[in-house]
C-alpha atoms as a PDB file:
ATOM      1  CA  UNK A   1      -2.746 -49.185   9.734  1.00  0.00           C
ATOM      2  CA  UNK A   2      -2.131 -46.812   7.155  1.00  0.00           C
ATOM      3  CA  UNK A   3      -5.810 -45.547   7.501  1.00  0.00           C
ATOM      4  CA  UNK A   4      -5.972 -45.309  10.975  1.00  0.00           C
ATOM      5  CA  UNK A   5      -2.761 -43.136  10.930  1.00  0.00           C
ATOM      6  CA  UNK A   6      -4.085 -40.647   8.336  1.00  0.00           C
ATOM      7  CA  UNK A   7      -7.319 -40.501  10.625  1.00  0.00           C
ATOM      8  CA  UNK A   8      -5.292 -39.695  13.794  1.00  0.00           C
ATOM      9  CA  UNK A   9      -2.986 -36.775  12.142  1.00  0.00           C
ATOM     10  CA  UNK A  10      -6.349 -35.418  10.648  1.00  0.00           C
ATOM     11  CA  UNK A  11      -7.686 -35.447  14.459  1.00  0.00           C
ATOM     12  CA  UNK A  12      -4.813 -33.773  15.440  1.00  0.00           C
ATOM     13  CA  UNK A  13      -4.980 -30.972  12.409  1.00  0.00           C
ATOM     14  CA  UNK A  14      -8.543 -30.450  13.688  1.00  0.00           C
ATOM     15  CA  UNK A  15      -7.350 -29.737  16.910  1.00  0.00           C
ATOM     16  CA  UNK A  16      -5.022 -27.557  16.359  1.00  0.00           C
ATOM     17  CA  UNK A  17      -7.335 -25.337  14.444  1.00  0.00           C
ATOM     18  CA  UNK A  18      -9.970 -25.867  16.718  1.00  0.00           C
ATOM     19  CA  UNK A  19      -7.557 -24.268  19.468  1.00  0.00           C
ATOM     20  CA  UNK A  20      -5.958 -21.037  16.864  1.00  0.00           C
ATOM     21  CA  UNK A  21      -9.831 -20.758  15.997  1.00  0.00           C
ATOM     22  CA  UNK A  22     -10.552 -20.471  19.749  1.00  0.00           C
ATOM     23  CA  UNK A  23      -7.303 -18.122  19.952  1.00  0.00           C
ATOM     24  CA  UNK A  24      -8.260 -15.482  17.044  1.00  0.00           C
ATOM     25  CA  UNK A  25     -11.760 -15.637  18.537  1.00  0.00           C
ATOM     26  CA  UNK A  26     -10.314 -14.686  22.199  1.00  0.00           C
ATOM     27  CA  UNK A  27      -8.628 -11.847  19.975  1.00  0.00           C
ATOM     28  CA  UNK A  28     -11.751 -10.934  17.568  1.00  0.00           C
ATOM     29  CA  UNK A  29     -14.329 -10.770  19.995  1.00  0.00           C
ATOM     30  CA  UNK A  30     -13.234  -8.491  22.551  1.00  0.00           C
ATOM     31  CA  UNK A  31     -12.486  -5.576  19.818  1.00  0.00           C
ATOM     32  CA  UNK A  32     -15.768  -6.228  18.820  1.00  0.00           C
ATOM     33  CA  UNK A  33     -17.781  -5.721  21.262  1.00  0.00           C
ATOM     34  CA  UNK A  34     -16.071  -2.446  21.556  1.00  0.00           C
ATOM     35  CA  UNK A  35     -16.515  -1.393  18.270  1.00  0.00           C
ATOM     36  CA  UNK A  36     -20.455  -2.393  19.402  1.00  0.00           C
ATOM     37  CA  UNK A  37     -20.620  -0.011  22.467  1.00  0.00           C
ATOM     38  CA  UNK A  38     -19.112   3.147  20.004  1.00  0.00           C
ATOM     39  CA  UNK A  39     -22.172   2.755  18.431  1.00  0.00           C
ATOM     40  CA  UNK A  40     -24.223   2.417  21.406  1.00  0.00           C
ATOM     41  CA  UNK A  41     -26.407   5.369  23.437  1.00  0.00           C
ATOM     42  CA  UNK A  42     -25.282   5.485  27.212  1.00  0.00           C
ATOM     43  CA  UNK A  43     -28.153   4.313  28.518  1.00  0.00           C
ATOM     44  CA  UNK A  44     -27.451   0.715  27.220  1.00  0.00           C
ATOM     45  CA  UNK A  45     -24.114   0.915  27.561  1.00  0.00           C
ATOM     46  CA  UNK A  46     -24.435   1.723  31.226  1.00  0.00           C
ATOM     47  CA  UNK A  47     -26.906  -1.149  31.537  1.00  0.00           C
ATOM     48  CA  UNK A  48     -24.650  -3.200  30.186  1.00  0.00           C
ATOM     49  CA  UNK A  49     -26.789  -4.266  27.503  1.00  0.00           C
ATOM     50  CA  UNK A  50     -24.063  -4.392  24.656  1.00  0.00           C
ATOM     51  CA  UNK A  51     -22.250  -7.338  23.731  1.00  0.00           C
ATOM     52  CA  UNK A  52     -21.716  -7.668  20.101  1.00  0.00           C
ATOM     53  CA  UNK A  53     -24.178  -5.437  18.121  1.00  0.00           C
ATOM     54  CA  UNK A  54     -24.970  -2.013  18.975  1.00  0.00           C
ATOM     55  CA  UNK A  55     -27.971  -1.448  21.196  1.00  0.00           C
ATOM     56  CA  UNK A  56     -30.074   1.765  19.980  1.00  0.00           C
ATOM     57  CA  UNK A  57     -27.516   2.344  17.445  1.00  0.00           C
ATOM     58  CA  UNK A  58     -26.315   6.161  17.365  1.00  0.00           C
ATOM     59  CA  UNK A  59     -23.019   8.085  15.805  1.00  0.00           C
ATOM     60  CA  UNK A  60     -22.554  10.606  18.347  1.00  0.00           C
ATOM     61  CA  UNK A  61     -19.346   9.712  19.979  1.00  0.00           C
ATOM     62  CA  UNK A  62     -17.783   9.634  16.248  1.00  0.00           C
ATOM     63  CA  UNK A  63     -19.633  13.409  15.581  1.00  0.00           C
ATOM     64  CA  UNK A  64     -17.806  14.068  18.607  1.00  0.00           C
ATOM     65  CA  UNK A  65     -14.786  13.588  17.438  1.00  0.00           C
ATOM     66  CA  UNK A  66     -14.832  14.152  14.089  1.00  0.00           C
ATOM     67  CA  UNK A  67     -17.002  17.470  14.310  1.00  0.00           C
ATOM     68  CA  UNK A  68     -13.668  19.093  15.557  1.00  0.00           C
ATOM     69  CA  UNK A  69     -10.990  20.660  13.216  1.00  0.00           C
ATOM     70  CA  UNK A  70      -8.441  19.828  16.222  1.00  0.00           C
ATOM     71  CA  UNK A  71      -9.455  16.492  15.905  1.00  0.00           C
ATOM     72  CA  UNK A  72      -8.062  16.896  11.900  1.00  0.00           C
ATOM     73  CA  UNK A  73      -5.234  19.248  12.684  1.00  0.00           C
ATOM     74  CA  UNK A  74      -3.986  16.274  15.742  1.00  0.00           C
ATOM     75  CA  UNK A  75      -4.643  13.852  12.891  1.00  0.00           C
ATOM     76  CA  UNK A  76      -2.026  15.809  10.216  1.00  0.00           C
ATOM     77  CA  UNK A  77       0.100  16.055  13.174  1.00  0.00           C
ATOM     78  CA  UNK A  78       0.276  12.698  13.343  1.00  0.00           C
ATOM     79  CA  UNK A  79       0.838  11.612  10.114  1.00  0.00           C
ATOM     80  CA  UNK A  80       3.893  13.837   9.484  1.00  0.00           C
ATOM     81  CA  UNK A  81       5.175  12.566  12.932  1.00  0.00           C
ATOM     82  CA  UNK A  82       4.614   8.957  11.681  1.00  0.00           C
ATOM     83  CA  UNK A  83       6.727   9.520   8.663  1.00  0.00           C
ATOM     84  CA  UNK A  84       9.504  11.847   9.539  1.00  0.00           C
ATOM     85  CA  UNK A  85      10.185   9.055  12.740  1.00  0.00           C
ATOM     86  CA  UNK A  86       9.704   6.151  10.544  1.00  0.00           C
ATOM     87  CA  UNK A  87      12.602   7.956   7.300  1.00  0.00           C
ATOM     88  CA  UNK A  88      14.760   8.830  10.622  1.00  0.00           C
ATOM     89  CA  UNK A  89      14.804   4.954  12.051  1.00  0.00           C
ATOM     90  CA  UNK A  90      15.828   3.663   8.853  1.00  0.00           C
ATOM     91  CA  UNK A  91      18.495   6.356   7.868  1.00  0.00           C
ATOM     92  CA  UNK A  92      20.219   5.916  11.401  1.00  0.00           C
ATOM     93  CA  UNK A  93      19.355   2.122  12.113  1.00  0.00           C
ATOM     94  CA  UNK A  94      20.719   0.291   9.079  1.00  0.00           C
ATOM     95  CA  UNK A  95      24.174   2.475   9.003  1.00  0.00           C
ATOM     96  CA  UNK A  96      24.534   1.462  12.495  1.00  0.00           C
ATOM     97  CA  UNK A  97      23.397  -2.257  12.696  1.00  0.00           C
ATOM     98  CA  UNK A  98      26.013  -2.839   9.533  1.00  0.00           C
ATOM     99  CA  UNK A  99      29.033  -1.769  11.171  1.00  0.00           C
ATOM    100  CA  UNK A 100      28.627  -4.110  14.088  1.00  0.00           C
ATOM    101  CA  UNK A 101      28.032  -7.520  11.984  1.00  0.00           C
ATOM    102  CA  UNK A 102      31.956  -6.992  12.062  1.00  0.00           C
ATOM    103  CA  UNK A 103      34.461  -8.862  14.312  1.00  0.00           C
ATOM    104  CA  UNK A 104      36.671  -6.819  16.704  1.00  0.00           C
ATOM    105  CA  UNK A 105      39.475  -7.303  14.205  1.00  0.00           C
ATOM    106  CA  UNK A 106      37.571  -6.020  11.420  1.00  0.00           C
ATOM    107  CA  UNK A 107      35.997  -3.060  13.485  1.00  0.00           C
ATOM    108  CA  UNK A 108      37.924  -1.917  16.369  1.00  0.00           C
ATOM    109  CA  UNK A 109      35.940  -1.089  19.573  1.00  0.00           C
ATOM    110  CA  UNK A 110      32.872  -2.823  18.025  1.00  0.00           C
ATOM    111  CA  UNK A 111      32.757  -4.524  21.355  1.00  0.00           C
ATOM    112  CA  UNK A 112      32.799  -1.243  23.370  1.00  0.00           C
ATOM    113  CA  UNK A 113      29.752   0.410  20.740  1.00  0.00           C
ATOM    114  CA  UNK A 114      28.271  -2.869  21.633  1.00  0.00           C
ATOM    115  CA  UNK A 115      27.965  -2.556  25.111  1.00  0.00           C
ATOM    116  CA  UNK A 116      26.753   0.895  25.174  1.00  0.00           C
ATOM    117  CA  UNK A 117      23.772  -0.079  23.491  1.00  0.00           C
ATOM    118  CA  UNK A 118      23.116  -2.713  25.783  1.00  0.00           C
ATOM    119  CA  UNK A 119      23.577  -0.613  28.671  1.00  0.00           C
ATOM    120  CA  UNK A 120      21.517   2.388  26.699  1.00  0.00           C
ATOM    121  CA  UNK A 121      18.872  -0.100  26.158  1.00  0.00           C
ATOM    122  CA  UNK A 122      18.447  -1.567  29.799  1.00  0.00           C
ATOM    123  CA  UNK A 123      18.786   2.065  31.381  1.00  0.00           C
ATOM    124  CA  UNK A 124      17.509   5.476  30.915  1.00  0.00           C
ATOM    125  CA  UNK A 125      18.164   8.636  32.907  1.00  0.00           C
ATOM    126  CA  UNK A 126      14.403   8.893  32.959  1.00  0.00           C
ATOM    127  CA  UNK A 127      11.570  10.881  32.188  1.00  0.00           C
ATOM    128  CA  UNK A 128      12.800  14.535  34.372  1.00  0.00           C
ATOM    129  CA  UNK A 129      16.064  14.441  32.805  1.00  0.00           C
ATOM    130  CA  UNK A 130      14.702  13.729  29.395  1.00  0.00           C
ATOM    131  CA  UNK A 131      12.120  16.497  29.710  1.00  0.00           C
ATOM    132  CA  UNK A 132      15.242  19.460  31.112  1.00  0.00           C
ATOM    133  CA  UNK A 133      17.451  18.372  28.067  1.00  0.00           C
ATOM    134  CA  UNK A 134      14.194  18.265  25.487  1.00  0.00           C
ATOM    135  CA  UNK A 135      13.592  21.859  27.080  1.00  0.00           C
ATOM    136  CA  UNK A 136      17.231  23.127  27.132  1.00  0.00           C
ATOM    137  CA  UNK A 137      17.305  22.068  23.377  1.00  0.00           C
ATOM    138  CA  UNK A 138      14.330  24.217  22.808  1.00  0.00           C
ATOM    139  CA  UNK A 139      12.270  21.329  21.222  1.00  0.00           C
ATOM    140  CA  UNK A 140       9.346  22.022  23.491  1.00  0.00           C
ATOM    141  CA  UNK A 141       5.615  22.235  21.582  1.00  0.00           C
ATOM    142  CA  UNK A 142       8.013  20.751  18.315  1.00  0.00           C
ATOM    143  CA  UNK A 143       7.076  17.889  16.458  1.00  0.00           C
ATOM    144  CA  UNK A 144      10.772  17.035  16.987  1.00  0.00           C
ATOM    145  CA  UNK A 145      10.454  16.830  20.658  1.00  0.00           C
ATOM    146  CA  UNK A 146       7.937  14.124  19.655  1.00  0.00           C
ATOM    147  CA  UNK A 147      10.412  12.828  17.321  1.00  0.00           C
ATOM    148  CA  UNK A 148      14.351  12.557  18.039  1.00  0.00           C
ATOM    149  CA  UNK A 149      14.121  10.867  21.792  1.00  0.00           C
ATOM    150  CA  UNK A 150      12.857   7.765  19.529  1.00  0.00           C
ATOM    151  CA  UNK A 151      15.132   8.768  17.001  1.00  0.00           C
ATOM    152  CA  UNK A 152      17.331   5.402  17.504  1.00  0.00           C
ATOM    153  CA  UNK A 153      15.332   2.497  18.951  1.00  0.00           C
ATOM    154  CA  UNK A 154      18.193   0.283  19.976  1.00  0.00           C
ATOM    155  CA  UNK A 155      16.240  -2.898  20.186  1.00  0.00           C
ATOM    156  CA  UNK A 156      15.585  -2.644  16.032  1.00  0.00           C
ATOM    157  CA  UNK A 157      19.529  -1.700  15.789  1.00  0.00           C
ATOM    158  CA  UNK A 158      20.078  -5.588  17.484  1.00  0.00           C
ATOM    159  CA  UNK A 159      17.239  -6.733  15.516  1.00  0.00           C
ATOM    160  CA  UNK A 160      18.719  -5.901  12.153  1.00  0.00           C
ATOM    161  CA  UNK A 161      22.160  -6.996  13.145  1.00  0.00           C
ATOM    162  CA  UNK A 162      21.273 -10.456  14.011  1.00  0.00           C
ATOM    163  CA  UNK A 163      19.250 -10.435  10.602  1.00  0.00           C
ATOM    164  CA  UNK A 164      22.620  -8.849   8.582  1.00  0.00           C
ATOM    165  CA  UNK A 165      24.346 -11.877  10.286  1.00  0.00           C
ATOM    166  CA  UNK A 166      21.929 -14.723   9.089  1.00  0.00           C
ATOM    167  CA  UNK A 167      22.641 -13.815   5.431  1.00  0.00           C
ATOM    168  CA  UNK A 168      25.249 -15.593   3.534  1.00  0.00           C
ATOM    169  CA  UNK A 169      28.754 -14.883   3.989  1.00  0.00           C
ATOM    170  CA  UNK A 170      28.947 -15.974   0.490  1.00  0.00           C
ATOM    171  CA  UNK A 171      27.470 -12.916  -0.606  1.00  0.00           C
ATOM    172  CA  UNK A 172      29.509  -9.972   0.581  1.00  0.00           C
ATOM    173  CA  UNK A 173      32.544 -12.045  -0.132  1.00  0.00           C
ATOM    174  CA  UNK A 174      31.750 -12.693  -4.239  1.00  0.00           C
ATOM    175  CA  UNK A 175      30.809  -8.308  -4.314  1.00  0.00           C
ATOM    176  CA  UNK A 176      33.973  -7.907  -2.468  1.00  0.00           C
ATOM    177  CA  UNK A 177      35.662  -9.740  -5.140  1.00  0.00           C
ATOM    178  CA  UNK A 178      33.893  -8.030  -7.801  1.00  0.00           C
ATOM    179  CA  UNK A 179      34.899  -4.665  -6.205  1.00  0.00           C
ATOM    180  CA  UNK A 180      32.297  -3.650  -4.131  1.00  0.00           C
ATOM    181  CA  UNK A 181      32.631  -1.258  -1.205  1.00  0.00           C
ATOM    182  CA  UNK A 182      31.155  -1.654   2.117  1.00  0.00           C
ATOM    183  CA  UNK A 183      28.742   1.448   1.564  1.00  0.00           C
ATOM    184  CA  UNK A 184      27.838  -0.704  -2.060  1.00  0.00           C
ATOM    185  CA  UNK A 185      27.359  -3.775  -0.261  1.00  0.00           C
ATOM    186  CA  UNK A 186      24.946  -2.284   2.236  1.00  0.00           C
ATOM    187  CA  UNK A 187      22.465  -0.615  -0.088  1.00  0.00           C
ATOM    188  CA  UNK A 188      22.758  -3.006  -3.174  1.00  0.00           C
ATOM    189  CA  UNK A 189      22.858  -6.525  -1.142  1.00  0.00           C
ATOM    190  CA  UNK A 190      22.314  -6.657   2.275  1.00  0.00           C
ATOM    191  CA  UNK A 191      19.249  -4.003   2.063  1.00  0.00           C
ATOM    192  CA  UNK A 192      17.032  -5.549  -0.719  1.00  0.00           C
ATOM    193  CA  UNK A 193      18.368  -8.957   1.350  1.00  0.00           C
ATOM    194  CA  UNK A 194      16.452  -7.888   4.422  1.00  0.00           C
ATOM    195  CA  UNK A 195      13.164  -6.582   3.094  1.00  0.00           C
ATOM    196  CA  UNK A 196      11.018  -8.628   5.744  1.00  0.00           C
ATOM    197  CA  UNK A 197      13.239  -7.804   8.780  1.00  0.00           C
ATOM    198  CA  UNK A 198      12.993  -3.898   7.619  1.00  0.00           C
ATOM    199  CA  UNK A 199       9.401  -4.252   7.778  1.00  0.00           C
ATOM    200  CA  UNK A 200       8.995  -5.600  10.622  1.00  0.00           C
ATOM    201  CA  UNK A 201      10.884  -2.513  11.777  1.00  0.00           C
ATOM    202  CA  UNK A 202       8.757  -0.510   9.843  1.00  0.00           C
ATOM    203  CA  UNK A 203       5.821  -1.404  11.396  1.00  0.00           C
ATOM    204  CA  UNK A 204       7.263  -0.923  14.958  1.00  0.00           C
ATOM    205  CA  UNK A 205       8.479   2.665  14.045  1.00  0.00           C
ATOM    206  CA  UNK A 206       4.629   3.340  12.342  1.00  0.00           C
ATOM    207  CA  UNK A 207       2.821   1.656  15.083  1.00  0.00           C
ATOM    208  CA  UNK A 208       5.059   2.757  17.916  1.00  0.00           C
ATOM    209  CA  UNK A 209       4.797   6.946  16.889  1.00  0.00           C
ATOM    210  CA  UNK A 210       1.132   6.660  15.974  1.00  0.00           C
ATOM    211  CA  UNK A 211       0.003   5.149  19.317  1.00  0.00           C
ATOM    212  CA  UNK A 212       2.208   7.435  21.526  1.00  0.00           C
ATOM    213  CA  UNK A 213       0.083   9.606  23.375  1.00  0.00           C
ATOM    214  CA  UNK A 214       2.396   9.866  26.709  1.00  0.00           C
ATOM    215  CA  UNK A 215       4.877  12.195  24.545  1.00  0.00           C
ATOM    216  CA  UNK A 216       2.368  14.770  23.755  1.00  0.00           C
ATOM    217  CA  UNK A 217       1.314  14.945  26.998  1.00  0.00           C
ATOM    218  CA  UNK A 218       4.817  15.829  28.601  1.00  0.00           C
ATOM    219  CA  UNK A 219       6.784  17.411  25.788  1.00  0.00           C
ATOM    220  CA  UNK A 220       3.311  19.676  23.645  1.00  0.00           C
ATOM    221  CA  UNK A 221       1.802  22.179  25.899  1.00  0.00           C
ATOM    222  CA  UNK A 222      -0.502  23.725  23.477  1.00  0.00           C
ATOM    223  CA  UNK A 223      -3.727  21.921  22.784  1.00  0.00           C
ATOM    224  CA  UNK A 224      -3.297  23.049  19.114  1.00  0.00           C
ATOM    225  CA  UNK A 225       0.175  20.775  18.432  1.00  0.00           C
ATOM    226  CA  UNK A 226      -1.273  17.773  20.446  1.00  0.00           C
ATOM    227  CA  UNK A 227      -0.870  14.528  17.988  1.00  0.00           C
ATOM    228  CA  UNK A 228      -4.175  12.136  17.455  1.00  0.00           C
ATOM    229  CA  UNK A 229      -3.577  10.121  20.017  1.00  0.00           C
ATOM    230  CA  UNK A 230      -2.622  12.878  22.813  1.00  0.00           C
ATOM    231  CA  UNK A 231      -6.168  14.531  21.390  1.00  0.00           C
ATOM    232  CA  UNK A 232      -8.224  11.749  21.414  1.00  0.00           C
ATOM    233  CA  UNK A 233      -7.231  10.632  25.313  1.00  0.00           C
ATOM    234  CA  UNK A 234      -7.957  14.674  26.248  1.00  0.00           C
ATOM    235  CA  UNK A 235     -11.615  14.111  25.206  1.00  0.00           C
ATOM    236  CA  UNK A 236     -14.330  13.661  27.491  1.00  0.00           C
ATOM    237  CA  UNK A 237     -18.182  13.778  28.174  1.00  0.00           C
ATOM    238  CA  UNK A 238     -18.720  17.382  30.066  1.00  0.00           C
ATOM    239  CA  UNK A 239     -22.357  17.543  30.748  1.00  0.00           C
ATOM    240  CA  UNK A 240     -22.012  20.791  32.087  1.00  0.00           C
ATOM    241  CA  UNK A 241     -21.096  22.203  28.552  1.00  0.00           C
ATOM    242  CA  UNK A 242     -23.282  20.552  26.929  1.00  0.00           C
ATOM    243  CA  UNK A 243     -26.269  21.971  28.762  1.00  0.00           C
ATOM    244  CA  UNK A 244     -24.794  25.423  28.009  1.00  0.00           C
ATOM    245  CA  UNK A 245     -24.246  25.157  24.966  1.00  0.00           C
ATOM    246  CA  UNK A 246     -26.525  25.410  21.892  1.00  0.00           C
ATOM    247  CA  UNK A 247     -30.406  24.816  22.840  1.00  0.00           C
ATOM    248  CA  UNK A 248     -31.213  22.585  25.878  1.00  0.00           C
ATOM    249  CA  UNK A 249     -33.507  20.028  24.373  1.00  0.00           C
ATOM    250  CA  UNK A 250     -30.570  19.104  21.990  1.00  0.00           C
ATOM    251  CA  UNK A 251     -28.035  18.955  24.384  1.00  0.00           C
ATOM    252  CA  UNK A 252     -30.041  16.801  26.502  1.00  0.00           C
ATOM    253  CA  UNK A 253     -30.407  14.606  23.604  1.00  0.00           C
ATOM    254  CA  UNK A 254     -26.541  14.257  23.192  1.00  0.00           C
ATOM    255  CA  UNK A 255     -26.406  13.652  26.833  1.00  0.00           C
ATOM    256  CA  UNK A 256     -28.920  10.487  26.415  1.00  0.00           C
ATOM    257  CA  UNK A 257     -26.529   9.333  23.327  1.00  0.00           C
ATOM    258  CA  UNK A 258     -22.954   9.598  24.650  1.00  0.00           C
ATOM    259  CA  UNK A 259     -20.823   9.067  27.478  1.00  0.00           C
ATOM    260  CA  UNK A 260     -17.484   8.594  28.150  1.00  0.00           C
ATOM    261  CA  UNK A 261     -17.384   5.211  28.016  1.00  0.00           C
ATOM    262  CA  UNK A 262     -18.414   4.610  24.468  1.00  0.00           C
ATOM    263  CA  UNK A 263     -16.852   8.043  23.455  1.00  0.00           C
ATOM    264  CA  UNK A 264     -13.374   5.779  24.849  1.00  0.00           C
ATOM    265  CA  UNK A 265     -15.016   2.978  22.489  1.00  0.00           C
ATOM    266  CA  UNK A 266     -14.997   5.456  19.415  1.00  0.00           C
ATOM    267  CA  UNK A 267     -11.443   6.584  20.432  1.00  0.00           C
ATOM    268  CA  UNK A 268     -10.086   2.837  20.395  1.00  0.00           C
ATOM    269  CA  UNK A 269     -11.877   2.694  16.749  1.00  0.00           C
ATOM    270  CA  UNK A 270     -10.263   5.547  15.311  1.00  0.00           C
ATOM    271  CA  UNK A 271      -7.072   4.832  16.643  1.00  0.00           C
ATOM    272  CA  UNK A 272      -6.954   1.275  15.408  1.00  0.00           C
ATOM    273  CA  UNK A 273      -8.346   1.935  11.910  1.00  0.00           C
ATOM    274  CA  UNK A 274      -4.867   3.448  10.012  1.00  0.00           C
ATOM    275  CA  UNK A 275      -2.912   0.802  11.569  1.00  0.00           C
ATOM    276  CA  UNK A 276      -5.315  -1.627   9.746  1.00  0.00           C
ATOM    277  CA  UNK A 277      -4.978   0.009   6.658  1.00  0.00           C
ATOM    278  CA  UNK A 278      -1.219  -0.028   6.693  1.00  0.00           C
ATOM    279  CA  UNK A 279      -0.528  -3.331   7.552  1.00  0.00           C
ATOM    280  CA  UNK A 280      -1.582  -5.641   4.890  1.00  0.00           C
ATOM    281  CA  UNK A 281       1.081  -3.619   2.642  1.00  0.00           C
ATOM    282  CA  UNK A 282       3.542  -4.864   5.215  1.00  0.00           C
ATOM    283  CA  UNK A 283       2.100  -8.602   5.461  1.00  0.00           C
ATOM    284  CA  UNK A 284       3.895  -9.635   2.714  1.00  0.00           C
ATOM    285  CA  UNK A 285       7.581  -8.803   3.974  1.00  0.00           C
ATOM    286  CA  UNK A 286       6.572 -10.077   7.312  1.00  0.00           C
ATOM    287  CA  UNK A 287       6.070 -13.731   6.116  1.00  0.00           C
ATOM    288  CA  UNK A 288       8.939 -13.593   3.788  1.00  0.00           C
ATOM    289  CA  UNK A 289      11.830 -15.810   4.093  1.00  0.00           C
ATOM    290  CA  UNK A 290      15.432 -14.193   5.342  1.00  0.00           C
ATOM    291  CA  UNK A 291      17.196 -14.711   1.886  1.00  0.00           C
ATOM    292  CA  UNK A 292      15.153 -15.369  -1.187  1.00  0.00           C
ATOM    293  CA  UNK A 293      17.372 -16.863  -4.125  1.00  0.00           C
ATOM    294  CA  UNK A 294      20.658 -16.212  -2.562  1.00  0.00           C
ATOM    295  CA  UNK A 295      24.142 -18.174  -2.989  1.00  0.00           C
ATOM    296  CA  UNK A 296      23.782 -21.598  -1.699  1.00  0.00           C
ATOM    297  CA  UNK A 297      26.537 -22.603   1.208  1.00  0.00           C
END
């Protein structure tokens, strides 16, 4: 009996990573086959010769968007967009979500901040009245335009809350006894308590400004402040231009290499590549438990 159990729960293990297998796969393989048409001439492409390896392999979409200095100036753009939003979030979210792990008694009108969130969060005044006060403020072609109407994301305010209120009550009340001050028992317990949930906030705030292209389009109206993403989604395949420009037999050649559709399979590439690079520096937090080592209840 014993035997036939451990047979059955091994069946079952196989299954399940039979189906996750199946699952990453459904994932993997789509990606993939982009990456595969980037590196693809248009010819094959269009044929629709191209599932997962590169058909007449070629680089030009990537020399077409690397063999711009826009494409490098968008990409600095970016960056120091990424990391002024994501030092903003954190200074204004974790002052904020503190203050409202209080009761009502504790922190009057907690309720009241409460519900304007809520409210903030389910309703905007939309995109025309968020464009006349970004221009009234005179953030237009800013990085700050880009920047401080994400300033607050109230969903990661509620996030971090809810996370402040899982950890031990034990905890604030022994640093209380010991002296502590609220402002002490934010940054020295309930901070370095909350490493995984900050991440995971992190990576919303990096992955969240770097894939915003919408932004630059309404807010930047020079080509020259446009951030990656806002670049990248202005470039296409202008045959026309090509032909004029430089010597016709080469420009005819780039016309049998690219297209727009793998040049939007290059563009895919390049945007997913730093968000691959940053996140298994943030894997870690992410599978970390709530409170590691704390007071026992």
């Amino acid at each position: 009996m014993v035997e036939n159990k451990s047979i059955k729960a091994k069946i079952r293990i196989a299954i399940i990573y039979l189906i996750v297998l199946l699952l990453g796969l459904s994932c993997f393989l789509p990606l993939w086959n982009v990456v595969a048409i980037s590196f693809s001439k248009s010819a094959a492409v269009s044929a629709n010769r191209v599932n997962f390896w590169p058909v007449d392999f070629t680089l030009a979409a990537y020399k077409k968007i690397l063999d711009d200095s826009q494409f490098w100036r968008s990409f600095m753009i970016s960056v120091i967009r990424v990391a002024i939003a994501l030092a903003l979030n954190l200074i204004l979210i974790v002052p904020m979500a503190y203050p409202l792990t209080k009761s009502s008694k504790e922190f009057k009108g907690r309720n009241i901040y409460m519900n304007l969130l809520i409210f903030a969060m389910l309703f905007s005044g939309g995109m025309i009245p968020s464009y006349i006060l970004v221009k009234n403020l005179g953030l237009i072609n800013s990085i700050w335009a880009l920047i401080l109407p994400g300033a607050l994301p109230i969903f990661d305010v509620i996030l971090l809350m809810n996370f402040f209120l899982g950890n031990p009550k034990s905890l604030e009340e022994a640093a209380i006894i010991d002296g502590a001050g609220p402002l002490q028992i934010l940054l020295k317990i309930l901070v370095p308590c909350s490493k995984s949930c900050l991440a995971t906030i992190s990576l919303f705030s990096i992955v969240g400004s770097w894939n915003d292209f919408y932004s630059g389009l309404i807010y930047i109206q020079k080509p020259a402040n446009y951030p990656i993403m806002t670049y990248i989604q202005s470039l296409s395949v202008d045959i026309q231009e090509m032909l004029q420009s430089g010597k016709t037999s080469q420009s005819l050649a780039n016309i049998t290499e690219l297209s727009n559709r793998n040049l939007n399979a290059a563009k895919i590439v390049v945007a997913v590549i730093p968000l691959l690079m940053i996140y298994p520096f943030l894997q870690k937090y992410l599978i970390t438990g709530i409170v590691v080592g704390s007071v026992k209840e």
